[in-house]
C-alpha atoms as a PDB file:
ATOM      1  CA  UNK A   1     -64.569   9.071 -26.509  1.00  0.00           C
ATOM      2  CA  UNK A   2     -61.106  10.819 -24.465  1.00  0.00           C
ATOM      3  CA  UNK A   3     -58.720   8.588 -23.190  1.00  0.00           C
ATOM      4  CA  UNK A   4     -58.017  10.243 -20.232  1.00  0.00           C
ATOM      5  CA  UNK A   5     -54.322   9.316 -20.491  1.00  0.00           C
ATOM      6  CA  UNK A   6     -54.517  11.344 -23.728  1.00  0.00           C
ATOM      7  CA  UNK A   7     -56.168  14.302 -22.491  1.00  0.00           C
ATOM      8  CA  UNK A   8     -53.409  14.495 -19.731  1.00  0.00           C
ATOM      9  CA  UNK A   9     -50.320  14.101 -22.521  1.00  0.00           C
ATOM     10  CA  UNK A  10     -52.173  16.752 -24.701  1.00  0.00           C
ATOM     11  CA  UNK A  11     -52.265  19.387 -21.827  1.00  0.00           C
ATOM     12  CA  UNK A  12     -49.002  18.688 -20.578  1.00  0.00           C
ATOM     13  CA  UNK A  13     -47.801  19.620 -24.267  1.00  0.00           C
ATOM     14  CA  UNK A  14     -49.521  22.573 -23.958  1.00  0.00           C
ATOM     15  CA  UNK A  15     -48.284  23.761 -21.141  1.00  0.00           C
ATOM     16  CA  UNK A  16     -44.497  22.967 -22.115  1.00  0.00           C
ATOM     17  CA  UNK A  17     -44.851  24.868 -24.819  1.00  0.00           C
ATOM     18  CA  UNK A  18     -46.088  27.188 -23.010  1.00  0.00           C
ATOM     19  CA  UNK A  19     -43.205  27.288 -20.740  1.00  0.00           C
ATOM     20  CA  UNK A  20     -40.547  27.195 -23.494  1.00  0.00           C
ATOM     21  CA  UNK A  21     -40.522  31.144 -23.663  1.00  0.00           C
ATOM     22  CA  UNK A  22     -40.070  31.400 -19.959  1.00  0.00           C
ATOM     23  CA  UNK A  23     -37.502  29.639 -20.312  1.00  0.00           C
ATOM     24  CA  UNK A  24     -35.810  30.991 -22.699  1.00  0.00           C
ATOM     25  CA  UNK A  25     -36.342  34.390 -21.144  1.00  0.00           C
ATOM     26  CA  UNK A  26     -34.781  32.685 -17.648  1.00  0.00           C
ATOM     27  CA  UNK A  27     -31.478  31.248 -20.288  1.00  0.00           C
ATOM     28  CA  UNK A  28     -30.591  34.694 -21.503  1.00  0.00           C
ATOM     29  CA  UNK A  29     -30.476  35.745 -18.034  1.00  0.00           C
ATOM     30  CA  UNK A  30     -28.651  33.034 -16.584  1.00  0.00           C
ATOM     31  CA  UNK A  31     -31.365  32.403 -14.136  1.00  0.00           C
ATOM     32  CA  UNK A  32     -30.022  29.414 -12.117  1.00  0.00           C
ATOM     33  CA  UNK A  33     -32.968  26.208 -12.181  1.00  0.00           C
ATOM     34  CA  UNK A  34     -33.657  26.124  -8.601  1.00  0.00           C
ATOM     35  CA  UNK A  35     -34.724  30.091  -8.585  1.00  0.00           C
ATOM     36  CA  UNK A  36     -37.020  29.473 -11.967  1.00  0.00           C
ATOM     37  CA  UNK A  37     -39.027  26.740 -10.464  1.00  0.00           C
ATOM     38  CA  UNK A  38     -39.663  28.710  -6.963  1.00  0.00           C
ATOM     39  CA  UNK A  39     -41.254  31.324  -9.375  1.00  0.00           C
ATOM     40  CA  UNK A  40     -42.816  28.497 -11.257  1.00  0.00           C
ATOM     41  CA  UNK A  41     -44.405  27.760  -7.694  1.00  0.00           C
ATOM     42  CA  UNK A  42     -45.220  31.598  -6.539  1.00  0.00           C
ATOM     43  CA  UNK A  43     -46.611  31.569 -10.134  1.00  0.00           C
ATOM     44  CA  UNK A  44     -48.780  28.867  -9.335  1.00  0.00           C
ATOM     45  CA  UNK A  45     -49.672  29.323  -5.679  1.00  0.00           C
ATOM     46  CA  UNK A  46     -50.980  32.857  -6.604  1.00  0.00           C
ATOM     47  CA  UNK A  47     -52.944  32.032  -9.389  1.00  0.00           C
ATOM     48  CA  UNK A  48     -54.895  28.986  -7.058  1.00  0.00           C
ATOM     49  CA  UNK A  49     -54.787  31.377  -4.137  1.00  0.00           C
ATOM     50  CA  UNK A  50     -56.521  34.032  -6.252  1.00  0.00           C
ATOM     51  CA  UNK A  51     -58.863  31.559  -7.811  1.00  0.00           C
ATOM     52  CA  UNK A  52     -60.205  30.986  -4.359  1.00  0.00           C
ATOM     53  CA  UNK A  53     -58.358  27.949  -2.546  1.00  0.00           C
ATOM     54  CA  UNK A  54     -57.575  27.961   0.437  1.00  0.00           C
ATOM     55  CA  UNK A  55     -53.730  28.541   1.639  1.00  0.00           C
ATOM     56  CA  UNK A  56     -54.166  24.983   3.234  1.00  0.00           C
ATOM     57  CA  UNK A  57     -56.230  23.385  -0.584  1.00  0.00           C
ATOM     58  CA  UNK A  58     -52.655  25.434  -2.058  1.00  0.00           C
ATOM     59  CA  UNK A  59     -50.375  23.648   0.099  1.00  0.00           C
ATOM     60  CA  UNK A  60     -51.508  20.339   0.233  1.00  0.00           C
ATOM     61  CA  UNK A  61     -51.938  20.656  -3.810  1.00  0.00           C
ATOM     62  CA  UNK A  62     -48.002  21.937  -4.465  1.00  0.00           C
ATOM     63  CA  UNK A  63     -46.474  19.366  -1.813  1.00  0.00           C
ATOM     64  CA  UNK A  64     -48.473  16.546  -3.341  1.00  0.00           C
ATOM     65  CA  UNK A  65     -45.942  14.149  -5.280  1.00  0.00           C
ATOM     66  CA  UNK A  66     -47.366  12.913  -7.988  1.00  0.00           C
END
């Protein structure tokens, strides 16, 4: 039986490691952190947008806090 705590922790791994070449790509460049995450967003927002959600599902989803 998943914990779902566990199942969370083991895809947030994944992602991070999947982010780790990003950012070293974004290093190398001297990318400053506040441009890296709006792509991180635009990244994101695309890929729900083209996934069919709604601009307003996208919105409330990348404001949400928590």
């Amino acid at each position: 039986m998943f914990h779902l705590g566990m199942v969370r922790e083991g895809q947030l791994r994944v992602i991070y490691s999947l982010l780790k070449p990003a950012v070293r790509a974004a290093a190398s460049f001297r990318v400053p952190i506040r441009p890296l995450l709006d792509l991180l967003r635009l990244a994101y927002f695309e890929h729900l947008h083209r996934q069919g959600m709604s601009l307003d599902e996208v919105d409330e989803l990348l404001n949400r806090r928590s």
